[in-house]
PDB file of N, CA and C in Angstrom:
ATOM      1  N   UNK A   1     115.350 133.094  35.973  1.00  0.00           N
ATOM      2  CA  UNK A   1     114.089 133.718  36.259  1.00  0.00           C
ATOM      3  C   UNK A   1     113.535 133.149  37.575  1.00  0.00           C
ATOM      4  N   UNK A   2     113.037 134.063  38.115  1.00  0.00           N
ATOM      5  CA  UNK A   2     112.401 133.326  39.611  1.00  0.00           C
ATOM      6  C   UNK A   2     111.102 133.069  39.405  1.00  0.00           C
ATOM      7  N   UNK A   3     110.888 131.883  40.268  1.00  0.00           N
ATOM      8  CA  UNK A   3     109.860 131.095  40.076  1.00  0.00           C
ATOM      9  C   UNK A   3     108.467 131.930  40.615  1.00  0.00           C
ATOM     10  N   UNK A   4     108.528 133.090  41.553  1.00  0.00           N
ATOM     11  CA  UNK A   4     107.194 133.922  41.973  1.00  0.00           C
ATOM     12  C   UNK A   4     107.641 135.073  42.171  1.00  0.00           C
ATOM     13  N   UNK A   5     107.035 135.965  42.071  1.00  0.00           N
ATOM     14  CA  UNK A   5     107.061 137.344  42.652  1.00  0.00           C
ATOM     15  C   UNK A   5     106.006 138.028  43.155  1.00  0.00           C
ATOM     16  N   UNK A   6     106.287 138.895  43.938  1.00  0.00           N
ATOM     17  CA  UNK A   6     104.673 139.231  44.585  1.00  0.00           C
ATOM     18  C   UNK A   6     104.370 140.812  43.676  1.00  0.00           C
ATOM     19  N   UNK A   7     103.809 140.610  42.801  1.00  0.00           N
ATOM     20  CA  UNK A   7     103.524 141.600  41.615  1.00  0.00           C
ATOM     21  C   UNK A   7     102.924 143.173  42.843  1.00  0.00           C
ATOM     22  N   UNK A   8     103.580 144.133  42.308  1.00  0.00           N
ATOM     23  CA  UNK A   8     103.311 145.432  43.047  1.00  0.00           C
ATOM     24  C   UNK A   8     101.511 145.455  42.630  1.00  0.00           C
ATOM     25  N   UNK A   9     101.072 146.508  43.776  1.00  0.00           N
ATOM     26  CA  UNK A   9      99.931 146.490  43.330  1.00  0.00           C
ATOM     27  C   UNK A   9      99.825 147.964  43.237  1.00  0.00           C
ATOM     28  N   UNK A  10      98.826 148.151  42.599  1.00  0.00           N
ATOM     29  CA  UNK A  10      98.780 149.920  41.904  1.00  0.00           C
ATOM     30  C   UNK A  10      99.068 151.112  42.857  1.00  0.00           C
ATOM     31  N   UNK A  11     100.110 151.879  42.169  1.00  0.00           N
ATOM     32  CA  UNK A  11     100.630 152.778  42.823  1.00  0.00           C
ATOM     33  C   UNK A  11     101.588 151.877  44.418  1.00  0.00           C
ATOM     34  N   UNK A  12     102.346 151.156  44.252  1.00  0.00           N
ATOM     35  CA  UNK A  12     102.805 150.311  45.414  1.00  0.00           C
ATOM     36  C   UNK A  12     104.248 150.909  44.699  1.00  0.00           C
ATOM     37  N   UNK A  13     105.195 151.338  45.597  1.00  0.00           N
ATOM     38  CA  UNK A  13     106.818 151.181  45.261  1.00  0.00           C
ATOM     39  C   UNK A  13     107.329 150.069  45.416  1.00  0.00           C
ATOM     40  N   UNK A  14     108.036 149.959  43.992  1.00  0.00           N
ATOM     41  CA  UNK A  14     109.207 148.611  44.037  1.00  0.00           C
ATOM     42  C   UNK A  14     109.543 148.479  45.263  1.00  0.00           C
ATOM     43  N   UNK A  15     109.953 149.492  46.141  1.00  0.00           N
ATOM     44  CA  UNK A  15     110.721 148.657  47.712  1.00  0.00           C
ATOM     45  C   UNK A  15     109.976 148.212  48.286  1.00  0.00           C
ATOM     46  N   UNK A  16     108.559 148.551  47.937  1.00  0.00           N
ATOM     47  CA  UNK A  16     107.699 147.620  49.058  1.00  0.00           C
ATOM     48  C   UNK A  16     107.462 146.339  48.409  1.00  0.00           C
ATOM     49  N   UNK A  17     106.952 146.159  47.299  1.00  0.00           N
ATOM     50  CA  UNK A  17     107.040 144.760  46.461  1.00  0.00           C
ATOM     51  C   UNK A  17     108.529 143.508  46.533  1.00  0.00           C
ATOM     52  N   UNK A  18     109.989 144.477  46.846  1.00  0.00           N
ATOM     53  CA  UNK A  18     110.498 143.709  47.373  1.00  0.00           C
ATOM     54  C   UNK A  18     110.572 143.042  48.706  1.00  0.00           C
ATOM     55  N   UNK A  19     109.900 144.261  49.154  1.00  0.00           N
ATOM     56  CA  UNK A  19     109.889 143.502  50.584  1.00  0.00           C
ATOM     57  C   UNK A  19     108.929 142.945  51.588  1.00  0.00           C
ATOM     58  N   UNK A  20     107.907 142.558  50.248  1.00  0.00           N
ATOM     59  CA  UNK A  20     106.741 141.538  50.752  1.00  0.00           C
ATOM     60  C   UNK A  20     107.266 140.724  49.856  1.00  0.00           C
ATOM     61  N   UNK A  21     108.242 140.650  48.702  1.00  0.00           N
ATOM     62  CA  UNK A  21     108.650 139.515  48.419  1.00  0.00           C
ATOM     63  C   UNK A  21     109.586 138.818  49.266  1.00  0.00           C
ATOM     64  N   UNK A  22     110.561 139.529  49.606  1.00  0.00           N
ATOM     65  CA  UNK A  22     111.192 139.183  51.234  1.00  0.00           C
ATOM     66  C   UNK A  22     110.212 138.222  51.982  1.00  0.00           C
ATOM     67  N   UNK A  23     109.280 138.582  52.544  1.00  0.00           N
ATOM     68  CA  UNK A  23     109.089 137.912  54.044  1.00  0.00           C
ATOM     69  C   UNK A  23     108.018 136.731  53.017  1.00  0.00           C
ATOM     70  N   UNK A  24     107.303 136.798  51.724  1.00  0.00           N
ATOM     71  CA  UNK A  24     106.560 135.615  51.623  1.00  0.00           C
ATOM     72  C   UNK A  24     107.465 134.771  51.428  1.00  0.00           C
ATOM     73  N   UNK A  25     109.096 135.028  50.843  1.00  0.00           N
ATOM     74  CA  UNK A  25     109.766 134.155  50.587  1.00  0.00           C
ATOM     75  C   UNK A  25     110.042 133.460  51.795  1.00  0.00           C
ATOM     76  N   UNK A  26     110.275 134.019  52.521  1.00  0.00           N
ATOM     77  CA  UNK A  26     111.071 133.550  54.210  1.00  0.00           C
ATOM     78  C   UNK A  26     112.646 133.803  54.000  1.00  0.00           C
ATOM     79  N   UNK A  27     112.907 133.831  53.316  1.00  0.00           N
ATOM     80  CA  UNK A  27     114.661 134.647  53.731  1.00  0.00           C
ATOM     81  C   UNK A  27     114.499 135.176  55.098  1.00  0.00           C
ATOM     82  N   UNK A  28     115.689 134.698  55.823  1.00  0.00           N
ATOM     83  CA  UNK A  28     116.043 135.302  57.023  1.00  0.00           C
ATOM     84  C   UNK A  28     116.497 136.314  56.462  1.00  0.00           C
ATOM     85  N   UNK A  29     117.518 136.427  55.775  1.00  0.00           N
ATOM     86  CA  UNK A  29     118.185 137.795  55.962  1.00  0.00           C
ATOM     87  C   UNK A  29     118.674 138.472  54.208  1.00  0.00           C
ATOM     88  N   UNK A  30     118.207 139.695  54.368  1.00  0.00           N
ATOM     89  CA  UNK A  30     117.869 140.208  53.283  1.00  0.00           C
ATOM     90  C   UNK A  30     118.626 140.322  52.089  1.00  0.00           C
ATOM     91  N   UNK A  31     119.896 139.813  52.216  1.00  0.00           N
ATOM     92  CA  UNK A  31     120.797 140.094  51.347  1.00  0.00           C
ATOM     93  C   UNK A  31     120.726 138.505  50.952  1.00  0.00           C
ATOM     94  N   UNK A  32     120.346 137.604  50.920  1.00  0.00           N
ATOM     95  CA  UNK A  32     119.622 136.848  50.478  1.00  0.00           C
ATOM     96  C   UNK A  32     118.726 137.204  49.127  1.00  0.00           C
ATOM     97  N   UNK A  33     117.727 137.935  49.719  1.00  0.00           N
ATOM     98  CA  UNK A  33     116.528 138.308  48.115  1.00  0.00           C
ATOM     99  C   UNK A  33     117.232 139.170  48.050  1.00  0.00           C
ATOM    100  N   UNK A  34     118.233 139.995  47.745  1.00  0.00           N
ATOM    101  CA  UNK A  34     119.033 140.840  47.309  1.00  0.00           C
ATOM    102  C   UNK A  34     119.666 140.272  45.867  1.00  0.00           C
ATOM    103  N   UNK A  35     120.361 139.444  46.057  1.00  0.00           N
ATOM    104  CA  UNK A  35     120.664 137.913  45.581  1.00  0.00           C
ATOM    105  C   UNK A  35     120.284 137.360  44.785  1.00  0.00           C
ATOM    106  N   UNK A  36     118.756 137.014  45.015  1.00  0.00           N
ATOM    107  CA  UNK A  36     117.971 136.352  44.164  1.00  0.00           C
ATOM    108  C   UNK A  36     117.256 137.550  43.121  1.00  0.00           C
ATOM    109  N   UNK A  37     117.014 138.650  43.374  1.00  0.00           N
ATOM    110  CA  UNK A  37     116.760 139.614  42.538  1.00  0.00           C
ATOM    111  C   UNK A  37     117.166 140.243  41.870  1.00  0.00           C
ATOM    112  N   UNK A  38     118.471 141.157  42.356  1.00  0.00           N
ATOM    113  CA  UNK A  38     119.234 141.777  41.647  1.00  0.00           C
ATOM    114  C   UNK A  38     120.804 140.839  40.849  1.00  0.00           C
ATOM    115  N   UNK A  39     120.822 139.254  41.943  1.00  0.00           N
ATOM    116  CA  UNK A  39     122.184 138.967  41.137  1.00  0.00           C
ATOM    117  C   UNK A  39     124.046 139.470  41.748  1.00  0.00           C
ATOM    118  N   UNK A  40     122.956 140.357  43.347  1.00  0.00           N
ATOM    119  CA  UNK A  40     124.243 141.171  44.089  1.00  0.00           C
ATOM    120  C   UNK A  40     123.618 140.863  45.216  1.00  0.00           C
ATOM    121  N   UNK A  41     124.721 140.773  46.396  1.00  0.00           N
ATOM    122  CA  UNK A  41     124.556 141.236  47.582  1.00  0.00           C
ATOM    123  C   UNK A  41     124.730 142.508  48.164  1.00  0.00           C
ATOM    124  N   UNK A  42     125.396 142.963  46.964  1.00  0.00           N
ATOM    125  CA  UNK A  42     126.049 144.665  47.512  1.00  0.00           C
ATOM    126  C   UNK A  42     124.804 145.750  47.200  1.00  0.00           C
ATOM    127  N   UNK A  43     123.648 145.494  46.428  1.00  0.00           N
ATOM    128  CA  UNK A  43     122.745 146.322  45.404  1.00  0.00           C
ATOM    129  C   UNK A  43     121.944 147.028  46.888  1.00  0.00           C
ATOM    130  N   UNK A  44     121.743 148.226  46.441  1.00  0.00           N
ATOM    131  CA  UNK A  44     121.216 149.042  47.790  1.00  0.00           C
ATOM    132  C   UNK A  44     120.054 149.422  47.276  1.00  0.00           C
ATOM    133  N   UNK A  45     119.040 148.485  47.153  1.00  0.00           N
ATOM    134  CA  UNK A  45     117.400 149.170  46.352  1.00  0.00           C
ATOM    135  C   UNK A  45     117.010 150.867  46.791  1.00  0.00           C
ATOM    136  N   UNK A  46     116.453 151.745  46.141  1.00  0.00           N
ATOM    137  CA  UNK A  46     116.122 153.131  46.385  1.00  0.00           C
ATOM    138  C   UNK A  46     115.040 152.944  46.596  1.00  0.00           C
ATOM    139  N   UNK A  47     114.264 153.598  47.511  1.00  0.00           N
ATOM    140  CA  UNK A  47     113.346 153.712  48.008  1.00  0.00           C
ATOM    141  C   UNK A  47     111.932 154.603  46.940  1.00  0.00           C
ATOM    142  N   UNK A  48     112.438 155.881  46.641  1.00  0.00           N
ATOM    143  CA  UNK A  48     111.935 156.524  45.778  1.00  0.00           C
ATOM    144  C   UNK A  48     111.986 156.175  44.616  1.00  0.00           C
ATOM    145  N   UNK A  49     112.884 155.905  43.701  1.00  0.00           N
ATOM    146  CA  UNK A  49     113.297 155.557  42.491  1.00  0.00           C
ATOM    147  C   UNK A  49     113.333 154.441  41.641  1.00  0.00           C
ATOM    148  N   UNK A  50     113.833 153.148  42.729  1.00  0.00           N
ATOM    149  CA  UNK A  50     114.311 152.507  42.486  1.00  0.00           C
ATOM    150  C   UNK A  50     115.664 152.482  42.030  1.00  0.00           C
ATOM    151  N   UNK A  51     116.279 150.914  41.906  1.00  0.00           N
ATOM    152  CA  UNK A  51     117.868 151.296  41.431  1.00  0.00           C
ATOM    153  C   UNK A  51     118.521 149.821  41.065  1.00  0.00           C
ATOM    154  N   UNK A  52     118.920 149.114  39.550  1.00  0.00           N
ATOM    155  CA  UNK A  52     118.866 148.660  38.927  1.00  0.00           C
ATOM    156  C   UNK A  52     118.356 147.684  38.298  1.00  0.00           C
ATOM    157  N   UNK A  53     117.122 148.296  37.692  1.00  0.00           N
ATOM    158  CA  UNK A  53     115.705 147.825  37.194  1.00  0.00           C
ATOM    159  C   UNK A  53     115.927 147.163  36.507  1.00  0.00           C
ATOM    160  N   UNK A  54     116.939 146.748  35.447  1.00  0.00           N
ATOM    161  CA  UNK A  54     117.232 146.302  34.293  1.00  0.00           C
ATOM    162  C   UNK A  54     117.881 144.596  34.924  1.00  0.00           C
ATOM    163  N   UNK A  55     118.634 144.409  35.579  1.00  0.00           N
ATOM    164  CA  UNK A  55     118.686 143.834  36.256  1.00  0.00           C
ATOM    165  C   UNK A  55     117.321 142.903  37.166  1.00  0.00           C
ATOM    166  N   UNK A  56     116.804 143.578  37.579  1.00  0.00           N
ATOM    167  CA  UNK A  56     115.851 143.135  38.212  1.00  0.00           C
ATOM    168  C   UNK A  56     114.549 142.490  37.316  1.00  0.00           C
ATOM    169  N   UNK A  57     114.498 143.417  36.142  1.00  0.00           N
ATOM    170  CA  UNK A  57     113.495 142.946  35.357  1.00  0.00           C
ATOM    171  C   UNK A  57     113.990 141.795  34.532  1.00  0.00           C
ATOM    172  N   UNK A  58     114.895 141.709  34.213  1.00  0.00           N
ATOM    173  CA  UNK A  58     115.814 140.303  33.676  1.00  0.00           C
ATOM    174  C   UNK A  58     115.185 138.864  34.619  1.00  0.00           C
ATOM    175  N   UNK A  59     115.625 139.101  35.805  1.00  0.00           N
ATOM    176  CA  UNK A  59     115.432 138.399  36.764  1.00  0.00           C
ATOM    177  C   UNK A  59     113.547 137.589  36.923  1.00  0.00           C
ATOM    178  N   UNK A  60     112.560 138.649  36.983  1.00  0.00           N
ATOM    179  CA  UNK A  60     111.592 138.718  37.082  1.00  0.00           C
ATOM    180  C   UNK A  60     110.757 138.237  35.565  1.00  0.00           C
ATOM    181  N   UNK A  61     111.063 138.181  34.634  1.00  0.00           N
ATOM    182  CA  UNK A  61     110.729 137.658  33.576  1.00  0.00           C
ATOM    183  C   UNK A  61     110.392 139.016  31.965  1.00  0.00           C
ATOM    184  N   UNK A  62     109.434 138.485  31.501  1.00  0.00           N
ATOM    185  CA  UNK A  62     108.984 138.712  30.507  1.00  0.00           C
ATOM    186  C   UNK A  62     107.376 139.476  30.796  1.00  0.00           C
ATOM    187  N   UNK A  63     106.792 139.092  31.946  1.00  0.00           N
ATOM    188  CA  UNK A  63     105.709 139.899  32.132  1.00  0.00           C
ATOM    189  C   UNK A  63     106.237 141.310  32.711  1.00  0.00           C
ATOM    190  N   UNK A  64     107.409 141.680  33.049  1.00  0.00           N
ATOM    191  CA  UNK A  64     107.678 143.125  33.554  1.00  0.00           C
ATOM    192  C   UNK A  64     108.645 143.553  32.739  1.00  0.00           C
ATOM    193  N   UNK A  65     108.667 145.034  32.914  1.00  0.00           N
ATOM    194  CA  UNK A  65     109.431 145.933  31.850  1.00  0.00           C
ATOM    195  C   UNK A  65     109.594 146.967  32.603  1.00  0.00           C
ATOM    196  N   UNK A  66     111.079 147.552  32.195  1.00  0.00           N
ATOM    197  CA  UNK A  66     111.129 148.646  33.298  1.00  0.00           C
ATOM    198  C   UNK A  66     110.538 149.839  33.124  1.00  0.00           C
ATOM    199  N   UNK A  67     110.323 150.507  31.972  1.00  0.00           N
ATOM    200  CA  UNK A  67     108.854 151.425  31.641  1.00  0.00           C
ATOM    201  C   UNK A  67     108.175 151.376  32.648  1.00  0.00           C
ATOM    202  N   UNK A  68     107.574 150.262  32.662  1.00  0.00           N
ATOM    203  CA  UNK A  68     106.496 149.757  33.444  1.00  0.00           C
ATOM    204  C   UNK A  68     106.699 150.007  35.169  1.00  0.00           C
ATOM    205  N   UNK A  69     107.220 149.807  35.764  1.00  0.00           N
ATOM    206  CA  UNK A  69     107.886 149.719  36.905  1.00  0.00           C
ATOM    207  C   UNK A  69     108.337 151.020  37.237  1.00  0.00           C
ATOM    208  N   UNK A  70     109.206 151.681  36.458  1.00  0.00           N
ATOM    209  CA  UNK A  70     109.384 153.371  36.257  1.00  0.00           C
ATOM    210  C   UNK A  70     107.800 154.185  36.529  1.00  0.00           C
ATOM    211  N   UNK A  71     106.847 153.978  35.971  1.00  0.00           N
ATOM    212  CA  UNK A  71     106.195 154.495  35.678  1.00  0.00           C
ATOM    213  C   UNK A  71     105.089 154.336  36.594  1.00  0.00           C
ATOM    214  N   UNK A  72     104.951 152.637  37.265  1.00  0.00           N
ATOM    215  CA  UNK A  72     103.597 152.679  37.994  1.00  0.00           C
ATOM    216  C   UNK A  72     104.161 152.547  39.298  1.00  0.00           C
ATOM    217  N   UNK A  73     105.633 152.103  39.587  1.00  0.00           N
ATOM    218  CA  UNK A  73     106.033 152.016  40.814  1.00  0.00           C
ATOM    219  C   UNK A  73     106.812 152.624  41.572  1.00  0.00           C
ATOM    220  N   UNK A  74     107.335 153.925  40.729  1.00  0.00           N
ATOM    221  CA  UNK A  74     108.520 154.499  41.413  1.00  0.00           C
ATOM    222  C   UNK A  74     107.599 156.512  41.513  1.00  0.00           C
ATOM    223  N   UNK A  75     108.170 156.957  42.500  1.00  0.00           N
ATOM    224  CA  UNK A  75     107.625 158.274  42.410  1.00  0.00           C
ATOM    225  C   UNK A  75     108.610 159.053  41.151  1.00  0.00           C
ATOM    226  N   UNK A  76     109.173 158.550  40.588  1.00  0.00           N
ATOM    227  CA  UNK A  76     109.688 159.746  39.345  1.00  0.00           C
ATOM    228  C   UNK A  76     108.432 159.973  38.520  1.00  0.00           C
ATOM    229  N   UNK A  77     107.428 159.667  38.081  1.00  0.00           N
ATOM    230  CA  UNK A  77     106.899 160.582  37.425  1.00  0.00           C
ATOM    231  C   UNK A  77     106.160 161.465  38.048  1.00  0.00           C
ATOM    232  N   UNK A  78     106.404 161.602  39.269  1.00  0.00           N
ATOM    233  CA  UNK A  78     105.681 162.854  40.299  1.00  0.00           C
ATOM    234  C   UNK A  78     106.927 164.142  40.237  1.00  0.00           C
ATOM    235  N   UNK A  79     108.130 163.252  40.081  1.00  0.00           N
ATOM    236  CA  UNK A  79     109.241 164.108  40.476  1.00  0.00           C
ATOM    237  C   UNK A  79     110.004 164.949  39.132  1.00  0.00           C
ATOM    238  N   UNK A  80     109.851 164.181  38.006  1.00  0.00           N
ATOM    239  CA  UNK A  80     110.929 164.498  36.660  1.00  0.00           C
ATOM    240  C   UNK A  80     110.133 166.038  36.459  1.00  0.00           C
ATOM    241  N   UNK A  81     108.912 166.402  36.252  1.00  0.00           N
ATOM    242  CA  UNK A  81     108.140 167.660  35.587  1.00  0.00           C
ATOM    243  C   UNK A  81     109.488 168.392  36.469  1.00  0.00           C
ATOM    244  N   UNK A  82     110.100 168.532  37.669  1.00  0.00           N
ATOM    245  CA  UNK A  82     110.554 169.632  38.696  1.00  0.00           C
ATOM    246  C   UNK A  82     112.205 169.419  37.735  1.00  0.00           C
ATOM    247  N   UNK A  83     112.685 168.344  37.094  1.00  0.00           N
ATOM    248  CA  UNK A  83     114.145 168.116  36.564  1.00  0.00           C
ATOM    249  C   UNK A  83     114.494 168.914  35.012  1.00  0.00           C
ATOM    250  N   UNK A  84     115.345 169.612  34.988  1.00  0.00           N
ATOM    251  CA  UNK A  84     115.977 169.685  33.829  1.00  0.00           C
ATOM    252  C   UNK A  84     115.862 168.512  33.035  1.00  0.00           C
ATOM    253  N   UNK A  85     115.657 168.860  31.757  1.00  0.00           N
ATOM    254  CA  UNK A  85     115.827 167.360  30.553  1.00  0.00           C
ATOM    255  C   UNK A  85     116.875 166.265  30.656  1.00  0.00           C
ATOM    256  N   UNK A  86     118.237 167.642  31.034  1.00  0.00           N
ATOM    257  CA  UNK A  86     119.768 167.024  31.259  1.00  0.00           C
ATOM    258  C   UNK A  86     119.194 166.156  32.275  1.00  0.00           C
ATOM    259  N   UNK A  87     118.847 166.603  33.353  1.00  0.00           N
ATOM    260  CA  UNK A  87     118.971 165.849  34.576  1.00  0.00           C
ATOM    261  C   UNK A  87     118.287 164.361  34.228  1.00  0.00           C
ATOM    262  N   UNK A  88     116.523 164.860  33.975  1.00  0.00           N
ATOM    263  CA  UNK A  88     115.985 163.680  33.426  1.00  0.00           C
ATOM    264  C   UNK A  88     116.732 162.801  33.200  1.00  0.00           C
ATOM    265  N   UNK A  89     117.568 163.236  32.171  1.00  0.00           N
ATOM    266  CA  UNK A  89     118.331 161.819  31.146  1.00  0.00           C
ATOM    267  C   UNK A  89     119.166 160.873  32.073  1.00  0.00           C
ATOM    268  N   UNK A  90     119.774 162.306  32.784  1.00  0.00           N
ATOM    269  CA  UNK A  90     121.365 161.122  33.987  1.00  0.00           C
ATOM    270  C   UNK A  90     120.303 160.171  34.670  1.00  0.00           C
ATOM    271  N   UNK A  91     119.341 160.671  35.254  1.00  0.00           N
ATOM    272  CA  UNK A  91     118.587 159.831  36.138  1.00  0.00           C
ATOM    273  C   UNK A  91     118.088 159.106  36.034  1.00  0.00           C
ATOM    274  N   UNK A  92     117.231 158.827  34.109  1.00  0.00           N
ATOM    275  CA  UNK A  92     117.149 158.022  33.528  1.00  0.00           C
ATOM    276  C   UNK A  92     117.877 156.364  33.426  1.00  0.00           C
ATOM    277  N   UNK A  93     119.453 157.287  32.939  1.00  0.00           N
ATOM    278  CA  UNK A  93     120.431 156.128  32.263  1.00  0.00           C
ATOM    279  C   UNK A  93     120.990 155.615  34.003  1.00  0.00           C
ATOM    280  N   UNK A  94     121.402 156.304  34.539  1.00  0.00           N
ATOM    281  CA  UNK A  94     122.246 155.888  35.889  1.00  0.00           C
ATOM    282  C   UNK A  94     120.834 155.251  36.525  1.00  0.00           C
ATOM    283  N   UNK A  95     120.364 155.955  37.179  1.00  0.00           N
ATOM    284  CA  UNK A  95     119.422 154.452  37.869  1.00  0.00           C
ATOM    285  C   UNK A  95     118.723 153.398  37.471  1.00  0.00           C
ATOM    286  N   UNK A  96     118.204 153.766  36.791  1.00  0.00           N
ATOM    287  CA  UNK A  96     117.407 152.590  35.804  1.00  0.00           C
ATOM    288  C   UNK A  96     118.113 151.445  35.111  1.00  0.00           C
ATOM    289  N   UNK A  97     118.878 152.147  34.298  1.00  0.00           N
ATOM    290  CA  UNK A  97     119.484 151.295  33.402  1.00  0.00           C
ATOM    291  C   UNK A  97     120.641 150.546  33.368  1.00  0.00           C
ATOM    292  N   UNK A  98     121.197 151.086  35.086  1.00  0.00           N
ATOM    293  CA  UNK A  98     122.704 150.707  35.246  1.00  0.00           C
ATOM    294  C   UNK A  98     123.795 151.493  34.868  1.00  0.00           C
ATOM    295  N   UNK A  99     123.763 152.197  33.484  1.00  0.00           N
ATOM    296  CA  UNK A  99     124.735 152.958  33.475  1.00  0.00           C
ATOM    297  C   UNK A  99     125.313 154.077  33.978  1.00  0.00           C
ATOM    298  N   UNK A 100     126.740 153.878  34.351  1.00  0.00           N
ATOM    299  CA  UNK A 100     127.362 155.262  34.675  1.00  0.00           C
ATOM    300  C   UNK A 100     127.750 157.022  34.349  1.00  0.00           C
TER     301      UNK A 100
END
């Protein structure tokens, strides 16, 4: 679990919360808090969506949940009303949750 995070603030996207966690941390270089967050250097955060929350919320503790994060930090609930249910679901399980 990491010792701080810079908690999103309402209506803020996860990529921006990572990446004021970035620079308060001081990492030079980003694949660094890549690292420390996700557990990868390879993890390519989504901008809109986000992209493996489950992971990340592991990382981040017990005060976050990916519900939570889905819901107050990512634009999918602006976007799912426009998705098929099917779709919903893939987009659900594949980004969020990790699975393929």
């Amino acid at each position: 679990m990491l010792p701080f995070f810079t908690d999103p603030y309402p209506n803020e996207l996860i990529y921006s919360a990572i990446s004021r966690y970035h620079f308060y941390n001081g990492n030079v270089n980003f694949v660094d808090t890549l690292e420390e967050l996700f557990d990868s250097r390879t993890v390519i955060p989504n901008i809109e969506f986000g992209s493996q929350l489950s992971k990340l919320v592991q990382n981040l503790g017990p005060g976050y949940s990916i519900e939570k994060i889905i819901s107050d930090n990512t634009i999918y609930p602006f976007f799912a009303p426009f998705l098929t249910k099917e779709r919903q679901q893939k987009v659900d399980l594949s980004q969020y949750f990790g699975h393929q």
